[in-house]
PDB file of N, CA and C in Angstrom:
ATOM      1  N   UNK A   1     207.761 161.679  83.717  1.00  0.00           N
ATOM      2  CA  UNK A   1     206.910 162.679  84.324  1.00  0.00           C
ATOM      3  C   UNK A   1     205.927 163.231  83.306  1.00  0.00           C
ATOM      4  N   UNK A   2     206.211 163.631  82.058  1.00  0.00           N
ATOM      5  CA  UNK A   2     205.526 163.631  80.964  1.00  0.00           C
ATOM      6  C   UNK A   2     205.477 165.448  80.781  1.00  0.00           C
ATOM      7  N   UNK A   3     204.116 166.024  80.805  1.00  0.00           N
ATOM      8  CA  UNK A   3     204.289 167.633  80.887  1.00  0.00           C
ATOM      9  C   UNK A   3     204.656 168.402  82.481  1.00  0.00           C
ATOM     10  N   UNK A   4     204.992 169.518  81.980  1.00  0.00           N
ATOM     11  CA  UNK A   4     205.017 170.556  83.210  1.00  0.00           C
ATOM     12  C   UNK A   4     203.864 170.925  83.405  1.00  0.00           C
ATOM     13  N   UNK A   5     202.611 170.932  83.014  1.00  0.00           N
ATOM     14  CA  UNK A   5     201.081 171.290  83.024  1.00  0.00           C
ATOM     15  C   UNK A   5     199.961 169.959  83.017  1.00  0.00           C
ATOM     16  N   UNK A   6     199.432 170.104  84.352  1.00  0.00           N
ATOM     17  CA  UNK A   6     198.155 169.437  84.158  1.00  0.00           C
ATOM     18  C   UNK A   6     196.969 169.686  84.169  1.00  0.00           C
ATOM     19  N   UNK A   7     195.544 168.944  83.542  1.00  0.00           N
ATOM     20  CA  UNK A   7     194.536 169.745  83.802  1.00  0.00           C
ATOM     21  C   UNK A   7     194.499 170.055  85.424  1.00  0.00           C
ATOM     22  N   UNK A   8     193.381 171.302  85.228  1.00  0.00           N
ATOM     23  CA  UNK A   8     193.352 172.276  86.925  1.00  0.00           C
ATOM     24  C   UNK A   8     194.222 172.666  87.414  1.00  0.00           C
ATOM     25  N   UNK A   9     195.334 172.914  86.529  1.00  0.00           N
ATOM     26  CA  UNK A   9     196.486 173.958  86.971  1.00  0.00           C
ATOM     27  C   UNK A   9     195.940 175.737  86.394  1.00  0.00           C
ATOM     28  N   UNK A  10     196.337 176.199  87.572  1.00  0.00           N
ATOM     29  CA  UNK A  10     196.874 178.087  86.971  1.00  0.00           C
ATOM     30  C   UNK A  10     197.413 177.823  86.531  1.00  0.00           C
ATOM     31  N   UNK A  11     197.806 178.927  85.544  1.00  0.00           N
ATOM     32  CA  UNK A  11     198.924 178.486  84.893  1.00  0.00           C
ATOM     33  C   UNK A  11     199.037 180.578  84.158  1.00  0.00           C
ATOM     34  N   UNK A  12     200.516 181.078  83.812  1.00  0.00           N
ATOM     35  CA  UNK A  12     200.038 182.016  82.686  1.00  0.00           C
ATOM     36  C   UNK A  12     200.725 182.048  81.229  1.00  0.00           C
ATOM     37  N   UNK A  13     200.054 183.152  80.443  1.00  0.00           N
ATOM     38  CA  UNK A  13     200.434 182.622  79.438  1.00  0.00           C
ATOM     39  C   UNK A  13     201.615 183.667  79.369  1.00  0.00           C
ATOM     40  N   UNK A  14     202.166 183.469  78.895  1.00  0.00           N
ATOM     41  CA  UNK A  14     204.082 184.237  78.981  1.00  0.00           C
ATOM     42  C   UNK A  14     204.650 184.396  77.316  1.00  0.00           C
ATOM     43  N   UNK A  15     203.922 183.932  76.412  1.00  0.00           N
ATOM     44  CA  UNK A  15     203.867 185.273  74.901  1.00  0.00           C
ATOM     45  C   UNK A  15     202.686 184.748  74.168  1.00  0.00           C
ATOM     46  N   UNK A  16     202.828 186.181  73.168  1.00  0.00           N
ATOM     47  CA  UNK A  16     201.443 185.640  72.601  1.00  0.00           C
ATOM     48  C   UNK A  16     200.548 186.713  72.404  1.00  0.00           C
ATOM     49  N   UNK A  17     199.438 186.537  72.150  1.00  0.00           N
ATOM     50  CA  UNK A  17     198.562 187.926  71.893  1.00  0.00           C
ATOM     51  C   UNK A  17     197.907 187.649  73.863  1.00  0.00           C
ATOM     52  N   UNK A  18     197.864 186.950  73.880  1.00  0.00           N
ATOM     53  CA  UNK A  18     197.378 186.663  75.591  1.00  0.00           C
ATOM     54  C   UNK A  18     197.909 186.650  76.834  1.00  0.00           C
ATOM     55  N   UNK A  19     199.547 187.045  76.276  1.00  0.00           N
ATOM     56  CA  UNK A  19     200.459 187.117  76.918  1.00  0.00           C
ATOM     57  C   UNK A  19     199.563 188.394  78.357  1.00  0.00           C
ATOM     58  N   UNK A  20     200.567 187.898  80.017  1.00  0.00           N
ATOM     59  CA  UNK A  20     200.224 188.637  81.196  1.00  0.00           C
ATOM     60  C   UNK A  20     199.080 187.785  81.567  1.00  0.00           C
ATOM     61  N   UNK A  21     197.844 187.201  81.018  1.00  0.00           N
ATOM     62  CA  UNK A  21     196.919 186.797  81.947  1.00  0.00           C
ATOM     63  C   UNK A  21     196.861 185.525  82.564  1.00  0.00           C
ATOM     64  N   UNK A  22     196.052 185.014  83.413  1.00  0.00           N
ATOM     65  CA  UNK A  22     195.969 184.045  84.208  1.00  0.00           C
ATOM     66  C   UNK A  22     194.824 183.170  84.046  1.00  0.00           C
ATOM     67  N   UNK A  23     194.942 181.907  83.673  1.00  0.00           N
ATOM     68  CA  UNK A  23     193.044 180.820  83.530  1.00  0.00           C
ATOM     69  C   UNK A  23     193.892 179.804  84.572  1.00  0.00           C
ATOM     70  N   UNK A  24     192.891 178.565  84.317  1.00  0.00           N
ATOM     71  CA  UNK A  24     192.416 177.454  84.922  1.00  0.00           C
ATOM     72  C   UNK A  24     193.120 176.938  83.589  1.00  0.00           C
ATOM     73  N   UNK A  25     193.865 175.264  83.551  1.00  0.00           N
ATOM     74  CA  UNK A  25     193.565 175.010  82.452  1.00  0.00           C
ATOM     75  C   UNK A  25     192.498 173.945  82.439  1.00  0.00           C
ATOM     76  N   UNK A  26     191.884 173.775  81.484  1.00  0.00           N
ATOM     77  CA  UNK A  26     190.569 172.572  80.705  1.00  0.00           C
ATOM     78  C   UNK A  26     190.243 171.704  80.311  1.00  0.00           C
ATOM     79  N   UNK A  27     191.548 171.431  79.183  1.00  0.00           N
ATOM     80  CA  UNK A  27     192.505 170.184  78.602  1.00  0.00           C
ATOM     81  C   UNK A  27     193.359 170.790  77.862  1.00  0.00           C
ATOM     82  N   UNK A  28     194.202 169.582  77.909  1.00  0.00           N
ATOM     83  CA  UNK A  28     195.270 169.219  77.258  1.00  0.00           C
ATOM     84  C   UNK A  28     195.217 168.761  76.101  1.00  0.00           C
ATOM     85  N   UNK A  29     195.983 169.029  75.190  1.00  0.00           N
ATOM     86  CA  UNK A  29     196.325 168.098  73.754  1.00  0.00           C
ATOM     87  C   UNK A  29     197.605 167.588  73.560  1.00  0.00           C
ATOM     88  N   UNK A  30     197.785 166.517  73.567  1.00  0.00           N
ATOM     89  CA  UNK A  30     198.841 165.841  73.499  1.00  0.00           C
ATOM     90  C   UNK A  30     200.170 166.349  72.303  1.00  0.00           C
ATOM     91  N   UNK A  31     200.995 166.320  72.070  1.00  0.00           N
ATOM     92  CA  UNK A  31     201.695 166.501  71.597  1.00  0.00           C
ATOM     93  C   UNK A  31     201.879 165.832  70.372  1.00  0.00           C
ATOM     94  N   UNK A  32     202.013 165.981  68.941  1.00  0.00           N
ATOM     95  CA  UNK A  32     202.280 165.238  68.058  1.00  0.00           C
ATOM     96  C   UNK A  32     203.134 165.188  66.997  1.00  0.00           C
ATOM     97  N   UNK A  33     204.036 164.398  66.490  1.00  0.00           N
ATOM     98  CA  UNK A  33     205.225 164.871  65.946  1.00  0.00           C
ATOM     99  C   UNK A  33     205.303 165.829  64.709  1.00  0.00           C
ATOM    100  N   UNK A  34     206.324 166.957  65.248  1.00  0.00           N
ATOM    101  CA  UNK A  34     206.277 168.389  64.391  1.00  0.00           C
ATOM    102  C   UNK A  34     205.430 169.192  65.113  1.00  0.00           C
ATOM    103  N   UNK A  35     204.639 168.707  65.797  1.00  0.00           N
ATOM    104  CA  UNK A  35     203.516 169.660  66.230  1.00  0.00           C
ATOM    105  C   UNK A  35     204.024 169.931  68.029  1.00  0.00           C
ATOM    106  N   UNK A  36     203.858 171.063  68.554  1.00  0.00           N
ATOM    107  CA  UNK A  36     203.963 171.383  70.337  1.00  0.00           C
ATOM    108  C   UNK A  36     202.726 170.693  70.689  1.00  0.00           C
ATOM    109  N   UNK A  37     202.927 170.486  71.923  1.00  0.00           N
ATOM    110  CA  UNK A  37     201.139 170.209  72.571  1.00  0.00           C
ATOM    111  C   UNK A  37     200.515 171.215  72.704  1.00  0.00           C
ATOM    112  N   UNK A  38     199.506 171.537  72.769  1.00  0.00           N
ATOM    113  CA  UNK A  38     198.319 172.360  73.471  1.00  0.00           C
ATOM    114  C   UNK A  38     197.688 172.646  74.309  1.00  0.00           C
ATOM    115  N   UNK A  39     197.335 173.562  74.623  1.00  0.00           N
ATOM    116  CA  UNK A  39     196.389 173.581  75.976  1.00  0.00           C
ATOM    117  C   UNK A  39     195.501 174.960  75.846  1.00  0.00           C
ATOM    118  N   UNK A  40     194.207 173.936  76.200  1.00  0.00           N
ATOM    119  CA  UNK A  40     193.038 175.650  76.584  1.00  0.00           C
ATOM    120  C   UNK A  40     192.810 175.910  77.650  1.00  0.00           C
ATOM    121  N   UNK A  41     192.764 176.727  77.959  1.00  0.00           N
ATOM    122  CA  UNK A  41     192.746 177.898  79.431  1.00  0.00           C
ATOM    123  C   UNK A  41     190.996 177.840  79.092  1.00  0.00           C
ATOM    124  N   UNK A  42     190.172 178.656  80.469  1.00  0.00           N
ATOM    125  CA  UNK A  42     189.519 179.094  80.710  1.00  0.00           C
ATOM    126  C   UNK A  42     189.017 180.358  80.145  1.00  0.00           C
ATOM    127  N   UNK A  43     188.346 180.720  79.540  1.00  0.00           N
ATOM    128  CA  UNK A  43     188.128 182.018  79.239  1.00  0.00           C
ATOM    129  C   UNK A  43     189.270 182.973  78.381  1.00  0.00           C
ATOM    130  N   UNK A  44     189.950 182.100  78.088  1.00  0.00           N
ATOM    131  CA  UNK A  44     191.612 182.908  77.358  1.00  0.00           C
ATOM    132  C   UNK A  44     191.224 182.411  75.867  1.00  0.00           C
ATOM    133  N   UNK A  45     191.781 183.149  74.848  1.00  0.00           N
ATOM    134  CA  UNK A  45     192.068 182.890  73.281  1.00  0.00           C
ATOM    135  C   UNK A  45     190.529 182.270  73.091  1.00  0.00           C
ATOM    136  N   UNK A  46     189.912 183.601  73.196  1.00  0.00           N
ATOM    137  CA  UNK A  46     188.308 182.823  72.876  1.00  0.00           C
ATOM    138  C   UNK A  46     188.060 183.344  71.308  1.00  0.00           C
ATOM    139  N   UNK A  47     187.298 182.482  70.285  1.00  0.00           N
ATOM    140  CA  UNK A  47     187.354 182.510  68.920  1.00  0.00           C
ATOM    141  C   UNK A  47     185.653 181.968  68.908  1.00  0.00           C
ATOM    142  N   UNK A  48     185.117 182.641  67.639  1.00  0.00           N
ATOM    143  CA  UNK A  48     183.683 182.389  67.354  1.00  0.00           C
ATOM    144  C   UNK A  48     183.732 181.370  66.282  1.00  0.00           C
ATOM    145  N   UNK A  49     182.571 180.842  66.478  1.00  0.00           N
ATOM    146  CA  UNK A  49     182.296 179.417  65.966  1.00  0.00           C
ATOM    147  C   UNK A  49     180.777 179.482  65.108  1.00  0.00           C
ATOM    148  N   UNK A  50     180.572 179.326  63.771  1.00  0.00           N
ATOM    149  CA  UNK A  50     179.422 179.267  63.726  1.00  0.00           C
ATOM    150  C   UNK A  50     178.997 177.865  63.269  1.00  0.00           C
ATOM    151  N   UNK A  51     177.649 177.709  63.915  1.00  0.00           N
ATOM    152  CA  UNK A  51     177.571 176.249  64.422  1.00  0.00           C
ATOM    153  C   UNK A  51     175.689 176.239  63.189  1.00  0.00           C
ATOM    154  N   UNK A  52     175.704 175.122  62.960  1.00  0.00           N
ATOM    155  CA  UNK A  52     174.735 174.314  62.202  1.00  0.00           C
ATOM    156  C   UNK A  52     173.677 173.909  63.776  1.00  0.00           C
ATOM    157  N   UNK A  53     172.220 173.774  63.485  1.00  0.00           N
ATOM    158  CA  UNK A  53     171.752 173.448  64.369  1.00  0.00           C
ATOM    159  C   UNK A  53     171.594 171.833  64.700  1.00  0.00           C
ATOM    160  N   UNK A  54     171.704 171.486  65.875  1.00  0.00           N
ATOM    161  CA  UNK A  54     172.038 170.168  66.284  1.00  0.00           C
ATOM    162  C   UNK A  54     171.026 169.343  67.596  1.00  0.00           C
ATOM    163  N   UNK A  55     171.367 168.118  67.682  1.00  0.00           N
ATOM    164  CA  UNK A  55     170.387 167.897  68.923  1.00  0.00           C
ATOM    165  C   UNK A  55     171.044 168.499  70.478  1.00  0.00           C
ATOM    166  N   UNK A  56     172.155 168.907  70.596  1.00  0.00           N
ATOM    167  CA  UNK A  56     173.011 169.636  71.717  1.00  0.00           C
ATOM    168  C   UNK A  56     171.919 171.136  71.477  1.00  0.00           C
ATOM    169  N   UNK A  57     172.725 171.862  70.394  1.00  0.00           N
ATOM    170  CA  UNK A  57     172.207 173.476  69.596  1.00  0.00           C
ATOM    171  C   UNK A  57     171.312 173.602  69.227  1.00  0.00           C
ATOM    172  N   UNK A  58     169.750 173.844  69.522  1.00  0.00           N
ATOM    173  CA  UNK A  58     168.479 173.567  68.721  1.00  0.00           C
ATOM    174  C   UNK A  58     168.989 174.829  67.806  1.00  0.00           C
ATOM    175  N   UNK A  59     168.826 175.952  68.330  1.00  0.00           N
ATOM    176  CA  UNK A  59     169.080 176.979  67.276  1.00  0.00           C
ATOM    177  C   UNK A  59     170.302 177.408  66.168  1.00  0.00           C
ATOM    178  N   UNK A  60     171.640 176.905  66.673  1.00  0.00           N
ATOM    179  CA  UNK A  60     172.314 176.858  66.142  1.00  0.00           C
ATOM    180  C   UNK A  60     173.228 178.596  66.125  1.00  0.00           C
ATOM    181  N   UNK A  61     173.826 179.058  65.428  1.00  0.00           N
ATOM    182  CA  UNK A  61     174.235 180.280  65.464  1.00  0.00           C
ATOM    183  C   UNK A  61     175.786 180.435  65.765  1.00  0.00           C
ATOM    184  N   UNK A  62     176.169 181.744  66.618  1.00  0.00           N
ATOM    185  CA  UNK A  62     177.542 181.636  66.606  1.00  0.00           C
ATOM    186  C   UNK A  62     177.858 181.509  68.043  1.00  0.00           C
ATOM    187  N   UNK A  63     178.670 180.610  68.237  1.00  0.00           N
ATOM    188  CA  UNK A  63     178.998 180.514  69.671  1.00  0.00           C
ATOM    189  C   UNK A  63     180.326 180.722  70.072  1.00  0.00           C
ATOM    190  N   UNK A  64     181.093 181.512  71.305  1.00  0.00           N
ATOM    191  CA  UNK A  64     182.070 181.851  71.573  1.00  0.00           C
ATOM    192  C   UNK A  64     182.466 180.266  72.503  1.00  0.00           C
ATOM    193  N   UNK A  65     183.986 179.978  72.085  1.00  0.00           N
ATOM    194  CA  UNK A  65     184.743 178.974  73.124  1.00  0.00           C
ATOM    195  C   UNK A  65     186.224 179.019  72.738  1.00  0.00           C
ATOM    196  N   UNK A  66     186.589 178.771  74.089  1.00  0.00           N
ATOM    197  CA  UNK A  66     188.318 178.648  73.822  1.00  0.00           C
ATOM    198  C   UNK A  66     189.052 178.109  72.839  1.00  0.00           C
ATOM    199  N   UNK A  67     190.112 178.375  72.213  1.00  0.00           N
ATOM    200  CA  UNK A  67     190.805 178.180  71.329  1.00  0.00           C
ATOM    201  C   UNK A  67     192.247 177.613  72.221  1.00  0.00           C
ATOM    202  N   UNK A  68     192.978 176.878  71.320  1.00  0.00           N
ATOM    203  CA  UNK A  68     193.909 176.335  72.408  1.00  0.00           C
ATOM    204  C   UNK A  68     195.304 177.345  72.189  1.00  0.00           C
ATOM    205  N   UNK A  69     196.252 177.051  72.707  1.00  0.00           N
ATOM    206  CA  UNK A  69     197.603 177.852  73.245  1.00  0.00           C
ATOM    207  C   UNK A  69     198.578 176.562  73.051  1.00  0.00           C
ATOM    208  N   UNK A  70     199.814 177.311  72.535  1.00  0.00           N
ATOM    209  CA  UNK A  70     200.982 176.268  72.851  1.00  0.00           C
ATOM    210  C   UNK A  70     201.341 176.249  73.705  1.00  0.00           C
ATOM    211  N   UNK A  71     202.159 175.036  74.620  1.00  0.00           N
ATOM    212  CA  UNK A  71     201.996 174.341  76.210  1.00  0.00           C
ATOM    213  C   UNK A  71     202.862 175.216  76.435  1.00  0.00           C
ATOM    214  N   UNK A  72     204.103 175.157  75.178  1.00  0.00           N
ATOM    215  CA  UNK A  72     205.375 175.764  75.570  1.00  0.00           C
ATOM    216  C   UNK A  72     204.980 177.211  76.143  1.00  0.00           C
ATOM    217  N   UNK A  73     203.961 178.201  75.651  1.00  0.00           N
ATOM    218  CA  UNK A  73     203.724 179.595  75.776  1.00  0.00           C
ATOM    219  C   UNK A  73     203.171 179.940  77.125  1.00  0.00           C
ATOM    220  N   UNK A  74     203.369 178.801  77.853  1.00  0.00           N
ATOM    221  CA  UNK A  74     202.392 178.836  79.685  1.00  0.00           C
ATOM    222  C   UNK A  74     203.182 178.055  80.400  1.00  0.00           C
ATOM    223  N   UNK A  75     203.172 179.107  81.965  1.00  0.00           N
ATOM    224  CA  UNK A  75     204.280 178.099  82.966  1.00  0.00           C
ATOM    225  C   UNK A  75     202.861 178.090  84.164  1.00  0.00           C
ATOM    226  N   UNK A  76     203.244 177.460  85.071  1.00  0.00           N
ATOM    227  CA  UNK A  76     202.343 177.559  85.811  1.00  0.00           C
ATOM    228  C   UNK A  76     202.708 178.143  87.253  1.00  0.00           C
ATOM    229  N   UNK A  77     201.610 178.454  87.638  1.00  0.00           N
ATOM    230  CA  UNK A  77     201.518 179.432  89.136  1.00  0.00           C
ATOM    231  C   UNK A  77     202.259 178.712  90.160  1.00  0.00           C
ATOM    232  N   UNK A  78     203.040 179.275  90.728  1.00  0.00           N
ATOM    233  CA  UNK A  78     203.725 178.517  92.198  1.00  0.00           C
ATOM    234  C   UNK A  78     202.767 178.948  93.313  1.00  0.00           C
ATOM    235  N   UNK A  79     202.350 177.664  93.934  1.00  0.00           N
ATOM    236  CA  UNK A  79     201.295 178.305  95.349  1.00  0.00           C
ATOM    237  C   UNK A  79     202.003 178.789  96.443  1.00  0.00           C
ATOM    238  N   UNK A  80     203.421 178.736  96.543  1.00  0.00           N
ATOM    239  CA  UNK A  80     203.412 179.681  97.051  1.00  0.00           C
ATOM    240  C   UNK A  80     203.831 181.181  97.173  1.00  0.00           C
ATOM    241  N   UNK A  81     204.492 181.326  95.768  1.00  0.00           N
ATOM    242  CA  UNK A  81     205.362 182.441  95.563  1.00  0.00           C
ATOM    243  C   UNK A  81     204.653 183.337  94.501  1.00  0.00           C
ATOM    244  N   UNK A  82     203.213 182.620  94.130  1.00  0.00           N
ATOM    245  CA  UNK A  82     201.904 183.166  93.313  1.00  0.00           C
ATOM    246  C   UNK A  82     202.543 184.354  92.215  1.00  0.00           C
ATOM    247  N   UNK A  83     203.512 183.311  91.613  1.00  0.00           N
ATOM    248  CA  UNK A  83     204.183 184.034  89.963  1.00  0.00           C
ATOM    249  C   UNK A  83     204.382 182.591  89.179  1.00  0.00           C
ATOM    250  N   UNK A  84     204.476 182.861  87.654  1.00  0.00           N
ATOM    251  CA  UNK A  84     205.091 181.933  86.604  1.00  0.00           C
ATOM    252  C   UNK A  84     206.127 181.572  87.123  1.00  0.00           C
ATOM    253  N   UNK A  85     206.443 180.106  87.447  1.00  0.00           N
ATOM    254  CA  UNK A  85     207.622 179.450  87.535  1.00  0.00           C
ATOM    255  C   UNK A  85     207.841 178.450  86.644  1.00  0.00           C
ATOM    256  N   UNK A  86     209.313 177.892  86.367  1.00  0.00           N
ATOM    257  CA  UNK A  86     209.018 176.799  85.919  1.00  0.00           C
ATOM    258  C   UNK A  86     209.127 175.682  86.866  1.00  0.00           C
ATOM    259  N   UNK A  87     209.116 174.325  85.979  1.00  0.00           N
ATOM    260  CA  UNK A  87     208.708 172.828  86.799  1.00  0.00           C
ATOM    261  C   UNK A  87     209.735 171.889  86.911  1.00  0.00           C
ATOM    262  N   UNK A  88     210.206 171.201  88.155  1.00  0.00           N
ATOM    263  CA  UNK A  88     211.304 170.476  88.098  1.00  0.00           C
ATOM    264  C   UNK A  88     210.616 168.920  88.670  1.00  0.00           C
ATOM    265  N   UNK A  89     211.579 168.079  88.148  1.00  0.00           N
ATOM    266  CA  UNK A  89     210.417 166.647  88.837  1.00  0.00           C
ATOM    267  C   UNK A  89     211.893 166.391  89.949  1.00  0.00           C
ATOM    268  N   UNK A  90     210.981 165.716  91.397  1.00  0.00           N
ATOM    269  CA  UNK A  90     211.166 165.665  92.032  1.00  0.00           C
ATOM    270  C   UNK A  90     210.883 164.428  93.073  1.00  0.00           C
ATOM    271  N   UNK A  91     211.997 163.603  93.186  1.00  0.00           N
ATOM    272  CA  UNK A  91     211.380 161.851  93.546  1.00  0.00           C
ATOM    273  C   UNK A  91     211.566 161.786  94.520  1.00  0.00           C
ATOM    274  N   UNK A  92     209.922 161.411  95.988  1.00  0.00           N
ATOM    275  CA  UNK A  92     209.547 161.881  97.240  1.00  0.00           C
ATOM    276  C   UNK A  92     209.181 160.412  97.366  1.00  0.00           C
ATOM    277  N   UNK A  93     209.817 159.829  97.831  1.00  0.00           N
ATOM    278  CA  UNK A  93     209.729 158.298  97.813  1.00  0.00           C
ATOM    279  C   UNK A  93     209.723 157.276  97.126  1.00  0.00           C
ATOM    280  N   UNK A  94     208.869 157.157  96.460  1.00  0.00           N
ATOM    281  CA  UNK A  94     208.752 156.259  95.196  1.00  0.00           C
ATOM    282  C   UNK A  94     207.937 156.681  94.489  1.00  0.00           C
ATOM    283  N   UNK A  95     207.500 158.156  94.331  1.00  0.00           N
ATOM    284  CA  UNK A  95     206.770 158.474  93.553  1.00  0.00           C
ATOM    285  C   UNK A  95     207.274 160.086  92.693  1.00  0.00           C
ATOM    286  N   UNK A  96     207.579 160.290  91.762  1.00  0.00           N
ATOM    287  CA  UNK A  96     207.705 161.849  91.001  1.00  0.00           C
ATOM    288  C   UNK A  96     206.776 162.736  91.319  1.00  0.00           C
ATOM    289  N   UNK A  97     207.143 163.498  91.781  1.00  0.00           N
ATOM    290  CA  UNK A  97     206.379 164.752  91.753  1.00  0.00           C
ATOM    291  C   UNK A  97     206.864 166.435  90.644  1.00  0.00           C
ATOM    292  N   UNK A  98     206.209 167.072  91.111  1.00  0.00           N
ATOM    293  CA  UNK A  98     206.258 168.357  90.322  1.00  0.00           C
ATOM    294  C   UNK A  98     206.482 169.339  91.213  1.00  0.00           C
ATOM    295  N   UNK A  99     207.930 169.859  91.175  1.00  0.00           N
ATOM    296  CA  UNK A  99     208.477 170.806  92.329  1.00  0.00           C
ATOM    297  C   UNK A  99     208.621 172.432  91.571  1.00  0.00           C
ATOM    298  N   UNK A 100     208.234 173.401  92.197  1.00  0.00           N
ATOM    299  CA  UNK A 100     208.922 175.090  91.816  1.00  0.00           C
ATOM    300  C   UNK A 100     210.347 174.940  92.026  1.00  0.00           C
ATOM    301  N   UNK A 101     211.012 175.322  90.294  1.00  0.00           N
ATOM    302  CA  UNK A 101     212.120 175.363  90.502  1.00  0.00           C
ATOM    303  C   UNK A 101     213.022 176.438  91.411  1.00  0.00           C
ATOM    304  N   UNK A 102     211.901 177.780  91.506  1.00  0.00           N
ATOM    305  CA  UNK A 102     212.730 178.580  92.657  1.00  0.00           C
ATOM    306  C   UNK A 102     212.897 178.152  94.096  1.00  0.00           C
ATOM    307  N   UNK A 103     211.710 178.028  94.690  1.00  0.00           N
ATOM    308  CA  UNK A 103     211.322 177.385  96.016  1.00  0.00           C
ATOM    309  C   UNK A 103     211.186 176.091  96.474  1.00  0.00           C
ATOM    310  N   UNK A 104     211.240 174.830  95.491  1.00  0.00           N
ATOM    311  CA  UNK A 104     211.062 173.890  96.151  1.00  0.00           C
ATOM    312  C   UNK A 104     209.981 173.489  96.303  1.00  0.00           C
ATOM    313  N   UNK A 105     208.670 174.004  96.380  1.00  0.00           N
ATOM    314  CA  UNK A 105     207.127 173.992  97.181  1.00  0.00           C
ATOM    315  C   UNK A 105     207.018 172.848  95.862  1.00  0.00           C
ATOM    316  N   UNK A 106     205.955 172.198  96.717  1.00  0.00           N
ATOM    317  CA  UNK A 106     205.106 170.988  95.604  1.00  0.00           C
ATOM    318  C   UNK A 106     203.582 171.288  95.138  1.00  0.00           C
ATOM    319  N   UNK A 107     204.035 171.202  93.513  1.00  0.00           N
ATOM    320  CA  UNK A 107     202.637 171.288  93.270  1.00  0.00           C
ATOM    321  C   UNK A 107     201.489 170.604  93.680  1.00  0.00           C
ATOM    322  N   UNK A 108     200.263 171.116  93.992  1.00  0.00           N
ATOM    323  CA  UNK A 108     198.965 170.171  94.001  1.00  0.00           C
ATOM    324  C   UNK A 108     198.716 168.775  92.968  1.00  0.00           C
ATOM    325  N   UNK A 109     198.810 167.272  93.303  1.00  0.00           N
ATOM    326  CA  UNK A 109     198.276 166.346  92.711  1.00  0.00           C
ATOM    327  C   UNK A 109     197.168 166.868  91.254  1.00  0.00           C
TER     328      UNK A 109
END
């Protein structure tokens, strides 16, 4: 099944300095040994960047963008019980899915 989080999940973050709020997530970073995976939210753990001017940046300067989060530090939204749950996999024919471990409900593809 691989993670409990995919991109275009709600999801919140549950500790942390960002801990209580709610994004979209954006991407993913894979996991690498010693290291948790990652993930950036929407508008969450935003950090300034100062940037050299480029053919993207004509001017260059400081630009605000997300910073990533450990995967472990975010569960994601149950649609229907619209709180942090966690994720159970769940085999609906011949295929795994991603079930709320309170309710049962299936996550969105």
């Amino acid at each position: 099944m691989g993670l409990h989080i995919r991109r275009g999940d709600t999801v919140m973050v549950v500790s942390g300095r960002e801990k209580g709020k709610q994004g979209k997530v954006i991407r993913i970073q894979a996991a690498k040994p010693h290291k948790p995976g990652r993930v950036f939210i929407e508008k969450l753990a935003m950090v300034k960047r100062h940037t050299k001017p480029s053919a993207e940046n004509r001017n260059g300067g400081i630009m605000e963008k997300e910073s990533s989060i450990a995967i472990s530090s975010v569960l994601p939204i149950c649609p229907k019980e619209d709180r942090p749950v966690r994720v159970k996999a769940k085999i609906v024919g011949d295929k795994k899915t991603r079930v709320c471990a309170k309710c049962g409900e299936a996550f969105p593809s």
